[in-house]
C-alpha atoms as a PDB file:
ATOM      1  CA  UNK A   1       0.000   0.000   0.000  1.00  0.00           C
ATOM      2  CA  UNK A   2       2.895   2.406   0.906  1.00  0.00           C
ATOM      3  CA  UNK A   3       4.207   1.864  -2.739  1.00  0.00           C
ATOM      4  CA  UNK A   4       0.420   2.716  -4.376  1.00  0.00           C
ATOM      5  CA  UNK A   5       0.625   5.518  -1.946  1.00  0.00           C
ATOM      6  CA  UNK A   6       3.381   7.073  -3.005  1.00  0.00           C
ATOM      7  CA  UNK A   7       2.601   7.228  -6.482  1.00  0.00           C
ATOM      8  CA  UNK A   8       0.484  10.980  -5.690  1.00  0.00           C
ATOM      9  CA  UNK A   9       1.546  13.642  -4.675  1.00  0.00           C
ATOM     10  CA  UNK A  10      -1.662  14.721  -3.167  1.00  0.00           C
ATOM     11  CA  UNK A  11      -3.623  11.904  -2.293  1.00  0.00           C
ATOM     12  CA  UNK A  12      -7.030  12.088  -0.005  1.00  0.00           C
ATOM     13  CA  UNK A  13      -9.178   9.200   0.627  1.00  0.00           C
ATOM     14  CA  UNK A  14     -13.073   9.847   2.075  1.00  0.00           C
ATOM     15  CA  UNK A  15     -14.993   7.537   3.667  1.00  0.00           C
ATOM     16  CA  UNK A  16     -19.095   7.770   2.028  1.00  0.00           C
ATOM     17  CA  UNK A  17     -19.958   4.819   3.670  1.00  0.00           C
ATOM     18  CA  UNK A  18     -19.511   1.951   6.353  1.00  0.00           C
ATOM     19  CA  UNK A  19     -21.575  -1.403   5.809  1.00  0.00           C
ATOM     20  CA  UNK A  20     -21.684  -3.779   8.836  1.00  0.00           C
ATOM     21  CA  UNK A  21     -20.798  -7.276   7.691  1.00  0.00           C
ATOM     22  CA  UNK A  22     -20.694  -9.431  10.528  1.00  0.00           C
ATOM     23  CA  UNK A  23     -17.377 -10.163  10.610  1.00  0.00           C
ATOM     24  CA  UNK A  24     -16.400  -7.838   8.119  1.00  0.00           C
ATOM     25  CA  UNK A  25     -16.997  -4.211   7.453  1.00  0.00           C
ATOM     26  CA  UNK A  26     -17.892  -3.086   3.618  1.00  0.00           C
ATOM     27  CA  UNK A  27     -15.983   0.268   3.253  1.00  0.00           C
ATOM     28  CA  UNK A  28     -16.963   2.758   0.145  1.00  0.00           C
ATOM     29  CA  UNK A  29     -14.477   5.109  -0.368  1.00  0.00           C
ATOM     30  CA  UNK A  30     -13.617   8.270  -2.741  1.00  0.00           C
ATOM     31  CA  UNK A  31     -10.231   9.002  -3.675  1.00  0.00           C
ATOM     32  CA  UNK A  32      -9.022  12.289  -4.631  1.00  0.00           C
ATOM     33  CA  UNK A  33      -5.373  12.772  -5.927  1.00  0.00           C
ATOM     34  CA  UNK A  34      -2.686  14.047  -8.461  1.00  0.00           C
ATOM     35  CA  UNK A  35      -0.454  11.537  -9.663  1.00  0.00           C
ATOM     36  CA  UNK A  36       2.919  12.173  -8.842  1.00  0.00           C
ATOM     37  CA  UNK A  37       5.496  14.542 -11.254  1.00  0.00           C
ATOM     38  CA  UNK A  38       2.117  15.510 -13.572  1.00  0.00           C
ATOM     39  CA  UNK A  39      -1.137  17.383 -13.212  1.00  0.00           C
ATOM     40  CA  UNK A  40      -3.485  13.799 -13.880  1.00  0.00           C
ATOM     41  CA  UNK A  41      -6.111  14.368 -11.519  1.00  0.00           C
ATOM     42  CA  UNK A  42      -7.464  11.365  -9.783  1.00  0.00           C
ATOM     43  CA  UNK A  43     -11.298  11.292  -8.600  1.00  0.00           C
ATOM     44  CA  UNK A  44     -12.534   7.920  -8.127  1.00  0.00           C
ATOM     45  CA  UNK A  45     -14.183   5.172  -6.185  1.00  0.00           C
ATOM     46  CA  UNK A  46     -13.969   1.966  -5.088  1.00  0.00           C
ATOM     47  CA  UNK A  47     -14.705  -0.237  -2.384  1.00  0.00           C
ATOM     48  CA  UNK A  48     -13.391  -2.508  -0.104  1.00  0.00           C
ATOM     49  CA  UNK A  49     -14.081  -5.739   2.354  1.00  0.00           C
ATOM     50  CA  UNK A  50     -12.304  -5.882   5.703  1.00  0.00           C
ATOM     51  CA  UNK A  51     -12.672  -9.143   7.494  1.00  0.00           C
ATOM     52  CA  UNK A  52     -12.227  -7.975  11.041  1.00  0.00           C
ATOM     53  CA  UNK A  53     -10.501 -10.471  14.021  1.00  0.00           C
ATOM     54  CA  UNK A  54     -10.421  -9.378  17.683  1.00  0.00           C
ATOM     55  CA  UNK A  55     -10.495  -5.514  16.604  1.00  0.00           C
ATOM     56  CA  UNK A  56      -7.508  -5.724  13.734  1.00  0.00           C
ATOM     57  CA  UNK A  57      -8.160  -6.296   9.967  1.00  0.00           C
ATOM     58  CA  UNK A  58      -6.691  -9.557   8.932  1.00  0.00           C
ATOM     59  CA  UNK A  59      -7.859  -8.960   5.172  1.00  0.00           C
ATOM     60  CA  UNK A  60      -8.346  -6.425   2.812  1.00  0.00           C
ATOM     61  CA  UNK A  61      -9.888  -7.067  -0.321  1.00  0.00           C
ATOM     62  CA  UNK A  62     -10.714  -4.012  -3.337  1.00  0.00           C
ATOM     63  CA  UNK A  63     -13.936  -3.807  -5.256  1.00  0.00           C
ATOM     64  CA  UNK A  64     -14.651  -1.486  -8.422  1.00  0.00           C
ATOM     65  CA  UNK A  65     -18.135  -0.994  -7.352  1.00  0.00           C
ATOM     66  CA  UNK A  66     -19.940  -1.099  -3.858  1.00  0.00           C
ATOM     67  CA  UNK A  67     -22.592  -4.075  -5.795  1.00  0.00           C
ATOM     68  CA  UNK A  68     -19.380  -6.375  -6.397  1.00  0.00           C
ATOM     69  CA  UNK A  69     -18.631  -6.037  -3.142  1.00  0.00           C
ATOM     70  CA  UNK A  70     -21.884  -6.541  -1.296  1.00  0.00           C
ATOM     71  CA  UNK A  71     -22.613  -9.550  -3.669  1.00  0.00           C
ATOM     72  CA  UNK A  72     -18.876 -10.978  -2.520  1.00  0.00           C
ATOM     73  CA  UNK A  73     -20.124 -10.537   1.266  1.00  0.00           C
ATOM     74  CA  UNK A  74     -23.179 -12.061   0.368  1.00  0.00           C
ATOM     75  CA  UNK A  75     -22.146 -14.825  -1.242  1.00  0.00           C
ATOM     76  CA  UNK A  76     -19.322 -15.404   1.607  1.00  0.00           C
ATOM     77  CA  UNK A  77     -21.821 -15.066   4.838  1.00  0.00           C
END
């Protein structure tokens, strides 16, 4: 992640939403950025799947769209 992070130069990642999953936590984010060394703006949004153990993430897994995701959870629970 620290290597995917430092590929902006300005990078700012919003929470829109937090889906309880049981054991894991659906997380739809917006990121907002400029790539690093040029003026590419970044707005986009994706979404991820934490599977939560005694407090701690123990996986992370990315999603284009918050439907992909929820279907994954689904289909996992």
């Amino acid at each position: 992640m620290a290597e995917w992070f430092g590929a902006f130069d300005d990078l700012r990642v919003d929470v829109e939403e937090l889906i309880d999953a049981g054991d894991r936590v659906v997380v739809v984010l917006r990121l907002h950025g400029r790539a690093r060394g040029s003026a590419h703006e970044v707005d986009m949004s994706e979404t991820h799947v934490l599977t939560m153990r005694d407090g701690k993430v123990t996986e992370i897994h990315e999603y284009p769209t918050k439907a992909e995701a929820l279907s994954v959870v689904a289909l996992d629970g």
